[in-house]
PDB file of N, CA and C in Angstrom:
ATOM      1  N   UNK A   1     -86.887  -0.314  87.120  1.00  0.00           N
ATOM      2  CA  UNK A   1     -86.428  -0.104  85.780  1.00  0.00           C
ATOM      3  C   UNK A   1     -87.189   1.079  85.166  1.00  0.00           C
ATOM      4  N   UNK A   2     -86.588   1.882  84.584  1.00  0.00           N
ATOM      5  CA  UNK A   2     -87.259   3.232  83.990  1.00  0.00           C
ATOM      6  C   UNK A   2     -87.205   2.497  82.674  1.00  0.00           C
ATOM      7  N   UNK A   3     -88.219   3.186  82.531  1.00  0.00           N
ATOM      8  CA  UNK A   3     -88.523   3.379  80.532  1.00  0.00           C
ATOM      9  C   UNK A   3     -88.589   4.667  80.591  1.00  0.00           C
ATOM     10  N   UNK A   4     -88.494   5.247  79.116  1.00  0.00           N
ATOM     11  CA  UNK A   4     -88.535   6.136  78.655  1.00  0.00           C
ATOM     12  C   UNK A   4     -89.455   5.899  76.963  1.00  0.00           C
ATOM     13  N   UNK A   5     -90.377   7.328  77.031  1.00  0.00           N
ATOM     14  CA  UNK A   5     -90.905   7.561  75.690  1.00  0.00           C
ATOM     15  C   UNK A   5     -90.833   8.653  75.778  1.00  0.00           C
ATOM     16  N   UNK A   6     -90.732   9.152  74.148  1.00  0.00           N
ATOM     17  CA  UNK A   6     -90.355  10.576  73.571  1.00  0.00           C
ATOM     18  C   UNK A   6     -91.919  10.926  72.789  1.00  0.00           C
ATOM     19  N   UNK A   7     -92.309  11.895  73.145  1.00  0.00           N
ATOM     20  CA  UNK A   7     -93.704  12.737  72.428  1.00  0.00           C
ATOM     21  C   UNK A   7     -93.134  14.308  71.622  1.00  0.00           C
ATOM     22  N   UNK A   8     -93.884  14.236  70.577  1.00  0.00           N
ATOM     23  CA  UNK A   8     -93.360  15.726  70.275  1.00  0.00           C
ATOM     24  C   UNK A   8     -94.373  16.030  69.184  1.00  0.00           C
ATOM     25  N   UNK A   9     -94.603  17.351  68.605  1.00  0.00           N
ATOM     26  CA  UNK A   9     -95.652  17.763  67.406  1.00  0.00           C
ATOM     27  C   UNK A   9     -94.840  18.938  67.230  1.00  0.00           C
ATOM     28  N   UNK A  10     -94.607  19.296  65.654  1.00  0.00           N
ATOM     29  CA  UNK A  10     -94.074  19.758  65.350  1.00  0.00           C
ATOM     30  C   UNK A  10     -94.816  20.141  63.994  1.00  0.00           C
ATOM     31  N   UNK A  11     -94.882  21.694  63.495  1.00  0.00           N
ATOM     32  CA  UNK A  11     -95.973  22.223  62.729  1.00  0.00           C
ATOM     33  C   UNK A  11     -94.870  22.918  61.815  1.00  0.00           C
ATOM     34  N   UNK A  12     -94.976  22.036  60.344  1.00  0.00           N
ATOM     35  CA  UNK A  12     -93.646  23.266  59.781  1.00  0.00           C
ATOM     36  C   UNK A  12     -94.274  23.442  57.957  1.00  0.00           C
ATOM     37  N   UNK A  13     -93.969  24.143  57.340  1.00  0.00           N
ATOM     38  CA  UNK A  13     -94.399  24.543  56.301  1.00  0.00           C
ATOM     39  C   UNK A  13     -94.153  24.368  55.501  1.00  0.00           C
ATOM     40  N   UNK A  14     -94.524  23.288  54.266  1.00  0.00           N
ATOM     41  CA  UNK A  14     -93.623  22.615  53.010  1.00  0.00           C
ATOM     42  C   UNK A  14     -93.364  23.723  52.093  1.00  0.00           C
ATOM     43  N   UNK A  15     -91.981  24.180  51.777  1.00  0.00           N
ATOM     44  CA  UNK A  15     -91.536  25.016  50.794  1.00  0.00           C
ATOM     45  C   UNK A  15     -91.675  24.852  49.156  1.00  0.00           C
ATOM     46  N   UNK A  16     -91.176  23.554  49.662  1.00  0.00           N
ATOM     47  CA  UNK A  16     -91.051  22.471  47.457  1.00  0.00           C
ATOM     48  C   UNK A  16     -92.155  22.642  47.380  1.00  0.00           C
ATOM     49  N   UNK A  17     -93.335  22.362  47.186  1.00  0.00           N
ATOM     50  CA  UNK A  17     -95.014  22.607  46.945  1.00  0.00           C
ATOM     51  C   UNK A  17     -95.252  23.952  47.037  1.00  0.00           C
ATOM     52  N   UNK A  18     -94.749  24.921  46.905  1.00  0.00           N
ATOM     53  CA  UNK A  18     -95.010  26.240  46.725  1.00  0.00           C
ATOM     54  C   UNK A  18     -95.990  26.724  45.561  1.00  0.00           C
ATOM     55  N   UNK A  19     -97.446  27.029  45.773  1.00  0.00           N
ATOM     56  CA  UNK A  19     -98.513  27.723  44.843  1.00  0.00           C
ATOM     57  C   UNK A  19     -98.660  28.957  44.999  1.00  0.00           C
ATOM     58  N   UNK A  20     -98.831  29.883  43.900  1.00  0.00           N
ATOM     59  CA  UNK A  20     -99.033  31.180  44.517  1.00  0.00           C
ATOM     60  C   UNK A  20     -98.587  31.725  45.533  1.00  0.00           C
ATOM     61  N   UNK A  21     -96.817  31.533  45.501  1.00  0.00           N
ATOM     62  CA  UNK A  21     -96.563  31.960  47.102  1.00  0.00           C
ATOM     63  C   UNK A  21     -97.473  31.423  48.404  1.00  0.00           C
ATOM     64  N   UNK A  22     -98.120  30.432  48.582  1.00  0.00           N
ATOM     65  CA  UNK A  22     -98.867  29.789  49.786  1.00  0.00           C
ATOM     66  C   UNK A  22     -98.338  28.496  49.899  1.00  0.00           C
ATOM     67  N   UNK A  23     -97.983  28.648  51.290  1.00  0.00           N
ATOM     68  CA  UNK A  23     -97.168  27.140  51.015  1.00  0.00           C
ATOM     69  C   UNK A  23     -98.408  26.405  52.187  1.00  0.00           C
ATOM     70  N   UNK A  24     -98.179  24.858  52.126  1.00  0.00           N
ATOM     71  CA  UNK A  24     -98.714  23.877  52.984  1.00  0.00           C
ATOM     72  C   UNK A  24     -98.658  24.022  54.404  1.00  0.00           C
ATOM     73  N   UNK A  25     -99.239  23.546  55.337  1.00  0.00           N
ATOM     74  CA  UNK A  25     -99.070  23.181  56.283  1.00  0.00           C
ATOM     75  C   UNK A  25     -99.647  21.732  56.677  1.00  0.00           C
ATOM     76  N   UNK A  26     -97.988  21.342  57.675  1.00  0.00           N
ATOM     77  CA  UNK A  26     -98.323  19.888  58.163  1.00  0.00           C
ATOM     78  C   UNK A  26     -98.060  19.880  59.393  1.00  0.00           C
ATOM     79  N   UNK A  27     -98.536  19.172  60.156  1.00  0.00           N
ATOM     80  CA  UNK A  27     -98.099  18.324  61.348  1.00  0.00           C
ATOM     81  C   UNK A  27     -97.164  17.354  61.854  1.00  0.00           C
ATOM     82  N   UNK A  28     -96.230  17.200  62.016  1.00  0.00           N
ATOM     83  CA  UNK A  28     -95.228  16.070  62.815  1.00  0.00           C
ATOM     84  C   UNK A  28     -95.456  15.828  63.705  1.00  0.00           C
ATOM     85  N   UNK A  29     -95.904  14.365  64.376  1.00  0.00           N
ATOM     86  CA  UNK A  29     -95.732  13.812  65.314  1.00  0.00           C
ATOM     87  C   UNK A  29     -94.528  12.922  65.440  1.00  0.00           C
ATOM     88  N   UNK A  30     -93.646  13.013  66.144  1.00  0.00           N
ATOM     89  CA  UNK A  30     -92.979  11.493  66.770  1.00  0.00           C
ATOM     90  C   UNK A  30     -93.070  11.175  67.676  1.00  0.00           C
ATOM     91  N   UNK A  31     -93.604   9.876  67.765  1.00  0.00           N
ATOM     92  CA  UNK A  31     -93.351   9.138  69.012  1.00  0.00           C
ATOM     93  C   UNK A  31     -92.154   7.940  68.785  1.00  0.00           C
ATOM     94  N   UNK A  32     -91.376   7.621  70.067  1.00  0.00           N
ATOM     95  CA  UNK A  32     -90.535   6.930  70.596  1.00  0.00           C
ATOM     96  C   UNK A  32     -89.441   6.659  68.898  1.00  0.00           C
ATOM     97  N   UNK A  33     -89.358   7.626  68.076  1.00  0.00           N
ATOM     98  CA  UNK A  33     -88.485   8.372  67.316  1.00  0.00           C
ATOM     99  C   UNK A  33     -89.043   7.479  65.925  1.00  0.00           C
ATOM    100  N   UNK A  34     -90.984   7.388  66.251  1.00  0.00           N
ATOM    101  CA  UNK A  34     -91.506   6.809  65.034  1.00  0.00           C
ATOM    102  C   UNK A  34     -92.589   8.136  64.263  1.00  0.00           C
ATOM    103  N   UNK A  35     -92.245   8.291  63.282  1.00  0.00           N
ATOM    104  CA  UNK A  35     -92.725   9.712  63.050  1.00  0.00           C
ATOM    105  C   UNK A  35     -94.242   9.701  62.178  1.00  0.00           C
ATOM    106  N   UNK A  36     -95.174  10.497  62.131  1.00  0.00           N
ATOM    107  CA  UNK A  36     -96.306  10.398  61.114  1.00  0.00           C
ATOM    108  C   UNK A  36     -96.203  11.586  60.736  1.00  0.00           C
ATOM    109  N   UNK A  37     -96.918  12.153  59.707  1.00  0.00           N
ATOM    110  CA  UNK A  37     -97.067  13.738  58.981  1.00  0.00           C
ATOM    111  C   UNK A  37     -98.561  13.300  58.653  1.00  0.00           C
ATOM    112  N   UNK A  38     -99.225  14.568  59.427  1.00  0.00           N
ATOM    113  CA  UNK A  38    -100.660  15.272  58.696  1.00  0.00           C
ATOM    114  C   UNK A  38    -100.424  16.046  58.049  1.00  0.00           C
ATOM    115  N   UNK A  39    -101.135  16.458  57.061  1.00  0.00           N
ATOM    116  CA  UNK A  39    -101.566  17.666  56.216  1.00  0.00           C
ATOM    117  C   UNK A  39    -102.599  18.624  57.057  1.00  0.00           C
ATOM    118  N   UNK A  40    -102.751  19.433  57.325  1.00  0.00           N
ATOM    119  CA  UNK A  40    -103.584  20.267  58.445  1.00  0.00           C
ATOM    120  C   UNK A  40    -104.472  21.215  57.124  1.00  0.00           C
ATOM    121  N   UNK A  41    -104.956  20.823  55.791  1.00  0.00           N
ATOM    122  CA  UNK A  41    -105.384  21.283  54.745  1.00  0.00           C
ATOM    123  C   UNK A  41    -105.506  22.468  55.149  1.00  0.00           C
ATOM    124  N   UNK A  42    -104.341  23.515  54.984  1.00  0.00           N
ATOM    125  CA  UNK A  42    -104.438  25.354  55.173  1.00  0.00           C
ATOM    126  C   UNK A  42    -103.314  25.607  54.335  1.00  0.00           C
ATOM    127  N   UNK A  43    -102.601  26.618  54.491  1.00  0.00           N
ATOM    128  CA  UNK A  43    -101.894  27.523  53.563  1.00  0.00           C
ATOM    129  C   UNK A  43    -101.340  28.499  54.266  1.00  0.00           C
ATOM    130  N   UNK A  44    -100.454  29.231  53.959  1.00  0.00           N
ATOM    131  CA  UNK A  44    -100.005  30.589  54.832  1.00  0.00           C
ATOM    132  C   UNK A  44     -98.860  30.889  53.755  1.00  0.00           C
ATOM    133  N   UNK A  45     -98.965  32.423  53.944  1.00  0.00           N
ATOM    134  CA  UNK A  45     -98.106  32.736  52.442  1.00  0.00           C
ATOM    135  C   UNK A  45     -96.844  32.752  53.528  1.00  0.00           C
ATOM    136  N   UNK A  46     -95.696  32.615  52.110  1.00  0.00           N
ATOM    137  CA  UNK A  46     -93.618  32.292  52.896  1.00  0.00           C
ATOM    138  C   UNK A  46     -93.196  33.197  53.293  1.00  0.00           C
ATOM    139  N   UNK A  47     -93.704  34.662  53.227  1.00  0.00           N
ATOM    140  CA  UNK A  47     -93.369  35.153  54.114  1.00  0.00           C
ATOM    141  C   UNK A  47     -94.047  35.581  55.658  1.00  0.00           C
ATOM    142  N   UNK A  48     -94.819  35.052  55.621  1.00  0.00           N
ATOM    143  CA  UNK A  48     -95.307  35.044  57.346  1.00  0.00           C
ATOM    144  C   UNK A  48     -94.743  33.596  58.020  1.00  0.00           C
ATOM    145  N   UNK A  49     -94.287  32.908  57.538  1.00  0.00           N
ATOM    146  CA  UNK A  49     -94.384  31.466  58.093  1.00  0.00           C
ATOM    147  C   UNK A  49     -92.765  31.997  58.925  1.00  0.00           C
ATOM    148  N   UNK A  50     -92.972  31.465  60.161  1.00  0.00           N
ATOM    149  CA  UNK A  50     -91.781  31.849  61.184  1.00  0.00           C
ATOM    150  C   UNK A  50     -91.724  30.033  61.656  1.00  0.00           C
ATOM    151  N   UNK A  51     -90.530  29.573  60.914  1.00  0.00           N
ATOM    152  CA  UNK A  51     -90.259  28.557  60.982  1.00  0.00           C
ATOM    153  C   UNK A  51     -89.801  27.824  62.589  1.00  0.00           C
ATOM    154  N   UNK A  52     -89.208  29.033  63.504  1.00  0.00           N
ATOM    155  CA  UNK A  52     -88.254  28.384  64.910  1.00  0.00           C
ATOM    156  C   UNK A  52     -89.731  28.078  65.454  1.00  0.00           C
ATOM    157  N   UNK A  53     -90.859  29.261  65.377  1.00  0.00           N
ATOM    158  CA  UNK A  53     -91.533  28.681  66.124  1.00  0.00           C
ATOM    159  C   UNK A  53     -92.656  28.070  65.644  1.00  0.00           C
ATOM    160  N   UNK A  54     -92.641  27.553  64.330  1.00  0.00           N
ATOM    161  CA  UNK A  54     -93.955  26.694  63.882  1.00  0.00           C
ATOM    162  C   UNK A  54     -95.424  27.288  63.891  1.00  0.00           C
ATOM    163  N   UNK A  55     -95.325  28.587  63.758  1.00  0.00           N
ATOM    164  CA  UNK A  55     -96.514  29.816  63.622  1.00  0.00           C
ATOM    165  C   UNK A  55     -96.349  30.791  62.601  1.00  0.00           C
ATOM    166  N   UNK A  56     -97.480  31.267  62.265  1.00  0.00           N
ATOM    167  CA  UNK A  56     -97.270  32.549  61.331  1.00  0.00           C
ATOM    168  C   UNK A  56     -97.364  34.029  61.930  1.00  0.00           C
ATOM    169  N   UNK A  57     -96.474  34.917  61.759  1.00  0.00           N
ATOM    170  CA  UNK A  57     -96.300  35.981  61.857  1.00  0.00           C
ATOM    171  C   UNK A  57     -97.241  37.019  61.542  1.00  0.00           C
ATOM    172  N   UNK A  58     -97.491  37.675  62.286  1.00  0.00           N
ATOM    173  CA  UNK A  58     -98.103  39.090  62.259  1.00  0.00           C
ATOM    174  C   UNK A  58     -98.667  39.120  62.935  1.00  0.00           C
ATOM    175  N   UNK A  59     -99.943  40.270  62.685  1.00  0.00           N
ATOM    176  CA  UNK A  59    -101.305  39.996  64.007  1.00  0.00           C
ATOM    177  C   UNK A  59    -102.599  40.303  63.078  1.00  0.00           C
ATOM    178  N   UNK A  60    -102.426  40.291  61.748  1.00  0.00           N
ATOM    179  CA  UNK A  60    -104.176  40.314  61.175  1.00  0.00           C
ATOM    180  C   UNK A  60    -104.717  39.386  61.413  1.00  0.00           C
ATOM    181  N   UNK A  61    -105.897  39.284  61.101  1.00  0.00           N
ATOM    182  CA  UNK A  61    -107.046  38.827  61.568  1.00  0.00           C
ATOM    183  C   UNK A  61    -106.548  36.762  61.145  1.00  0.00           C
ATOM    184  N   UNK A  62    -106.445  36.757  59.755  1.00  0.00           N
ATOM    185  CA  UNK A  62    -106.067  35.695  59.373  1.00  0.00           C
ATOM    186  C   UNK A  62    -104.970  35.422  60.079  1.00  0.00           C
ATOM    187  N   UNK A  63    -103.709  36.020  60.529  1.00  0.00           N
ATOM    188  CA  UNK A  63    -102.660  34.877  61.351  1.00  0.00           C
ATOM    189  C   UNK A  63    -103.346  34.507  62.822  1.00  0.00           C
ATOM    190  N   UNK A  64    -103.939  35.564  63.060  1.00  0.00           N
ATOM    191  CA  UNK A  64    -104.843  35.027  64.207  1.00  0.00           C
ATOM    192  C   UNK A  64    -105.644  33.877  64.547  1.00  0.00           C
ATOM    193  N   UNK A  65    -106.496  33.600  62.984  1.00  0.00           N
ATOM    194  CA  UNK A  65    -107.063  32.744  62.896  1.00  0.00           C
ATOM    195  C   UNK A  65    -106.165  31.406  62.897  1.00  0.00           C
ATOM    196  N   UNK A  66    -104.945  31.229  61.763  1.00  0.00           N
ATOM    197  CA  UNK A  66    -104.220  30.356  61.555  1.00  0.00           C
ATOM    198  C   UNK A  66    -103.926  29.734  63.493  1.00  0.00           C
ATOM    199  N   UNK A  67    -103.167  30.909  63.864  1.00  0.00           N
ATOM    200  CA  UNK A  67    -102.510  30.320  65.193  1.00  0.00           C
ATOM    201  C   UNK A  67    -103.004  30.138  66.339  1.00  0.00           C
ATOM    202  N   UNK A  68    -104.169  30.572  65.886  1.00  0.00           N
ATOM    203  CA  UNK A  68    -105.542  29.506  67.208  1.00  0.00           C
ATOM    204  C   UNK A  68    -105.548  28.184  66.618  1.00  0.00           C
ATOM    205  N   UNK A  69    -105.738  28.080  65.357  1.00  0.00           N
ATOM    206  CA  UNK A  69    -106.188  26.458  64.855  1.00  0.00           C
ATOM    207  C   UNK A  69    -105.158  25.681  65.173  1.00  0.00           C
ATOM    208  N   UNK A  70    -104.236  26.561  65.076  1.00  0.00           N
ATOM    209  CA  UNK A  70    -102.618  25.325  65.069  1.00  0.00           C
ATOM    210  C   UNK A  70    -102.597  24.924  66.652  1.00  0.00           C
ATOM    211  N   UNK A  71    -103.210  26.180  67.967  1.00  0.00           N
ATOM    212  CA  UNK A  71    -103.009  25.617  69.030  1.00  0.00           C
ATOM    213  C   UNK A  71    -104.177  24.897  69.361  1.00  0.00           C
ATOM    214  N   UNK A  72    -105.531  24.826  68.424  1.00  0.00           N
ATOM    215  CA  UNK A  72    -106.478  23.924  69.036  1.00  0.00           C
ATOM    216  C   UNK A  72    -105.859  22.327  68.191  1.00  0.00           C
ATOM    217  N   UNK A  73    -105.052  22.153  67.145  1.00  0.00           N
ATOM    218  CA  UNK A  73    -104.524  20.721  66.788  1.00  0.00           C
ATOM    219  C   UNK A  73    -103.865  19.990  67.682  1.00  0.00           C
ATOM    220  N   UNK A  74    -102.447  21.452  68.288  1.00  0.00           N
ATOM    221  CA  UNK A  74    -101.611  20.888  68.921  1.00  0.00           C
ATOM    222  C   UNK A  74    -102.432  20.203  70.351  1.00  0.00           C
ATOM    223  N   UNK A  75    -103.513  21.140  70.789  1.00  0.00           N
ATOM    224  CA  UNK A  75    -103.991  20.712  72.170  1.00  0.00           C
ATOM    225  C   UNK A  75    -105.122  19.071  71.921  1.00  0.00           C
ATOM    226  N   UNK A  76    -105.625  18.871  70.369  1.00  0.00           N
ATOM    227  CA  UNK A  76    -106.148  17.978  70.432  1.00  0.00           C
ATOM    228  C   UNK A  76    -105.342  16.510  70.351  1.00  0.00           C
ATOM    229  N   UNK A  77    -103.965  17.054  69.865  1.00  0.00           N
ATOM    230  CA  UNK A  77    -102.903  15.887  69.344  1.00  0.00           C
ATOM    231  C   UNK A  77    -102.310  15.623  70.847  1.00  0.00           C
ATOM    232  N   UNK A  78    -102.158  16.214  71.540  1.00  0.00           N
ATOM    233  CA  UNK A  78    -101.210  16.501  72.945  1.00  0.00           C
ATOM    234  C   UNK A  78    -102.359  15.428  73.816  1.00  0.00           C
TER     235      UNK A  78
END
């Protein structure tokens, strides 16, 4: 008999909470299609936030920083 479970993390950027042009960042997890949301307490202004792939855009120093942290969450959540 197979089972099946579903894993996934998903990093997307709350728009409605918009301060100073900096919007939120959270975390999605679902498992077996039961979902939780972190707050990952950061910021990234709306126009760098590249929604398909759940990262911020560009290459200064700060998106750099952002999209290491997001892959050391994803690798600690994984």
């Amino acid at each position: 008999m197979k089972t099946t479970t579903t894993f996934s993390i998903l990093f997307w950027a709350d728009f409605s909470r918009v301060k100073e042009n900096q919007a939120s960042i959270y975390a999605r997890i679902t498992v077996n299609g039961k979902r939780a949301t972190i707050s990952l307490k950061r910021k990234v202004p709306i126009s760098d936030w590249n929604a398909h792939k759940g990262r911020s855009r560009g290459t200064n120093q700060n998106t750099r920083i952002l999209n290491n942290y997001l892959e050391e969450v994803n690798s600690s959540l994984f």
